[in-house]
Protein backbone atom coordinates (compact mmCIF):
# COMPACT_ATOMS: atom_id res chain seq x y z
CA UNK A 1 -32.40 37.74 16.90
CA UNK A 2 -32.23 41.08 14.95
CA UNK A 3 -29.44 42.34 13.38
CA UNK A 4 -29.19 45.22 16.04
CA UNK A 5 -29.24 42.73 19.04
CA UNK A 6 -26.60 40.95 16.92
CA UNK A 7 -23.87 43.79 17.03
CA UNK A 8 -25.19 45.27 20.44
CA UNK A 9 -24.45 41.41 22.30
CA UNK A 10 -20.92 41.06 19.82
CA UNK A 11 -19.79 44.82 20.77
CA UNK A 12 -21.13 43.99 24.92
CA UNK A 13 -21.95 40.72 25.72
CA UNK A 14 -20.50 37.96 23.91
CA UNK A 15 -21.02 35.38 26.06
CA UNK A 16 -24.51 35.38 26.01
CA UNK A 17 -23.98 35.80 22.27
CA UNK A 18 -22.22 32.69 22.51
CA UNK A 19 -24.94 30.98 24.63
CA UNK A 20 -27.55 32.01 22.67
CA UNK A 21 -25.56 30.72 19.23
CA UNK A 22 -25.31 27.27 20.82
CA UNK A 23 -29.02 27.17 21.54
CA UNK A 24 -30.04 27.52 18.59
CA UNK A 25 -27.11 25.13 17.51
CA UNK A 26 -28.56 22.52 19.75
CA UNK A 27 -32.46 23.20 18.91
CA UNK A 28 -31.52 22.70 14.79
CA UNK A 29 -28.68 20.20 15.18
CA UNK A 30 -28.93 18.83 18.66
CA UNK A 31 -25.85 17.30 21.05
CA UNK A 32 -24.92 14.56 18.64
CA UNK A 33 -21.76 14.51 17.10
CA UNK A 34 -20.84 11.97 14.38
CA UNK A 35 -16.81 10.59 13.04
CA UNK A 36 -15.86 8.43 10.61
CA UNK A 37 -12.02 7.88 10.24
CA UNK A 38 -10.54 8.41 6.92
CA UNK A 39 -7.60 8.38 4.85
CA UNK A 40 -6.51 10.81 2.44
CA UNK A 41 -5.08 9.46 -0.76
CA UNK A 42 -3.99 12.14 -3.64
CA UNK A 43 -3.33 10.31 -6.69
CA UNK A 44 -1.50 12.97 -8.40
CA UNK A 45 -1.34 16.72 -7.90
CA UNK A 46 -1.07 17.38 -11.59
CA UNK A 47 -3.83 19.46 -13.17
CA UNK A 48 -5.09 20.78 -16.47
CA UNK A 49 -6.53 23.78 -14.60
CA UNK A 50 -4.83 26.75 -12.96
CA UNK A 51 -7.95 27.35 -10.58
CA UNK A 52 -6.74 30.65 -8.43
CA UNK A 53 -8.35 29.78 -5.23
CA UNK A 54 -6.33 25.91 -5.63
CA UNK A 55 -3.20 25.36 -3.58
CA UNK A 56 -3.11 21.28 -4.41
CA UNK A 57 -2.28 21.60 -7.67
CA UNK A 58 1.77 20.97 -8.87
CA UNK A 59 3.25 20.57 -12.13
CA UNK A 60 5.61 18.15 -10.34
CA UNK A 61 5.94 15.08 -12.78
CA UNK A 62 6.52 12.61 -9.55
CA UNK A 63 3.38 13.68 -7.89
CA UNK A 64 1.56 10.30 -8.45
CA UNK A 65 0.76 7.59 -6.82
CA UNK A 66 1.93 4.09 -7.75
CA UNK A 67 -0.44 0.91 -7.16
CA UNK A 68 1.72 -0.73 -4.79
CA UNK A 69 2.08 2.71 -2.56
CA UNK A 70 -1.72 3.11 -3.54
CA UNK A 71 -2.34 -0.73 -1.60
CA UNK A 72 0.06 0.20 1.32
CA UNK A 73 -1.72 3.28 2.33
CA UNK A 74 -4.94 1.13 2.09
CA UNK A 75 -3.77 -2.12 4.03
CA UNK A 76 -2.79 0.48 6.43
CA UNK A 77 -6.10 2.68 6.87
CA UNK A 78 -7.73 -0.59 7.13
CA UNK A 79 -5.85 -1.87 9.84
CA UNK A 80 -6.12 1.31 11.68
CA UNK A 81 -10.41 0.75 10.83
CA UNK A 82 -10.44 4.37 8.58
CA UNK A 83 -14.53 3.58 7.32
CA UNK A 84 -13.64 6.26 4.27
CA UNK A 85 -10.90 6.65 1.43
CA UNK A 86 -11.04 10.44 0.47
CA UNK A 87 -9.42 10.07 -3.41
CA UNK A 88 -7.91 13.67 -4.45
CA UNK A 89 -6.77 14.15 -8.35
CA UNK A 90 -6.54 17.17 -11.06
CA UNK A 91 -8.60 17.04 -13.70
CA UNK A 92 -7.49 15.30 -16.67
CA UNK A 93 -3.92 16.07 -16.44
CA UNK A 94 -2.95 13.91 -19.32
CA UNK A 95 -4.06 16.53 -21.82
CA UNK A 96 -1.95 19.23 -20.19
CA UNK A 97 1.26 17.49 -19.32
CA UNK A 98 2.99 14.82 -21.30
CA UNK A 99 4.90 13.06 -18.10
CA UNK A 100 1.24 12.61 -17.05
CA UNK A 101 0.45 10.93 -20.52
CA UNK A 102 3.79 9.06 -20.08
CA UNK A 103 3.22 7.61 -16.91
CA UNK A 104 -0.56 6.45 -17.71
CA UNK A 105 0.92 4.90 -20.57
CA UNK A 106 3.72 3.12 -19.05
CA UNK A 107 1.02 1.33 -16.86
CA UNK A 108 -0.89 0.67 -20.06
CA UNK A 109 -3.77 3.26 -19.17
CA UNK A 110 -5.45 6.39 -21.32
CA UNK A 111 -6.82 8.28 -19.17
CA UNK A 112 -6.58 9.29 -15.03
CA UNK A 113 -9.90 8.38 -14.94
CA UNK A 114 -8.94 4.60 -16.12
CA UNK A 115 -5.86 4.60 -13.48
CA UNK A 116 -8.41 5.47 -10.77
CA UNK A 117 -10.97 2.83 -11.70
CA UNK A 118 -7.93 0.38 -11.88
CA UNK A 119 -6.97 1.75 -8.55
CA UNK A 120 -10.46 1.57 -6.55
């Protein structure tokens, strides 16, 4: 489809915009349509970044995750069959905030990286 036919259908027609979209939808992709049920787990929301576009990130000391809330969410994903654990983090907040280096030390870790690993 050209750009002109593009605008003329979006301006005129756009349900044969629409139908024409889904064909080709169909020829690339075809009718199949594939889930796998998840669970979301963010470990901490504290970052050393300050990434504009980022609305996850909190300088909130009691943002993270303990290892017994850390097994409850995953006994209960489980149960309900989630297939995936989607693990959310900043990067390396230890070197920006010292309740992060606190906490990681309190459970005898270095790094966030380590707590993760110990996590997983």
């Amino acid at each position: 489809m050209s750009f002109d036919e593009f605008l003329h259908l979006l301006k005129n027609d756009r349900d044969e915009l629409i139908s024409k979209a889904e064909t080709k939808r169909e020829r690339k992709y075809g009718k199949h349509i594939t889930f796998s049920r998840n669970v979301f787990v963010p470990v901490t929301h504290q970052c050393r970044n300050r990434c504009d576009y980022c609305s996850f990130v909190s300088d909130d000391p009691n943002t993270w995750i303990l290892p017994k809330e850390y097994c409850e969410i995953i006994m209960k994903a489980k149960a309900e069959d989630c297939k995936e654990v989607l693990i959310t983090l900043g990067e390396k907040p230890e070197e920006k905030y010292q309740s992060a280096l606190k906490f990681l030390k309190a459970l005898k870790f270095q790094t966030t990286v380590e707590y993760v690993n110990y996590l997983l």
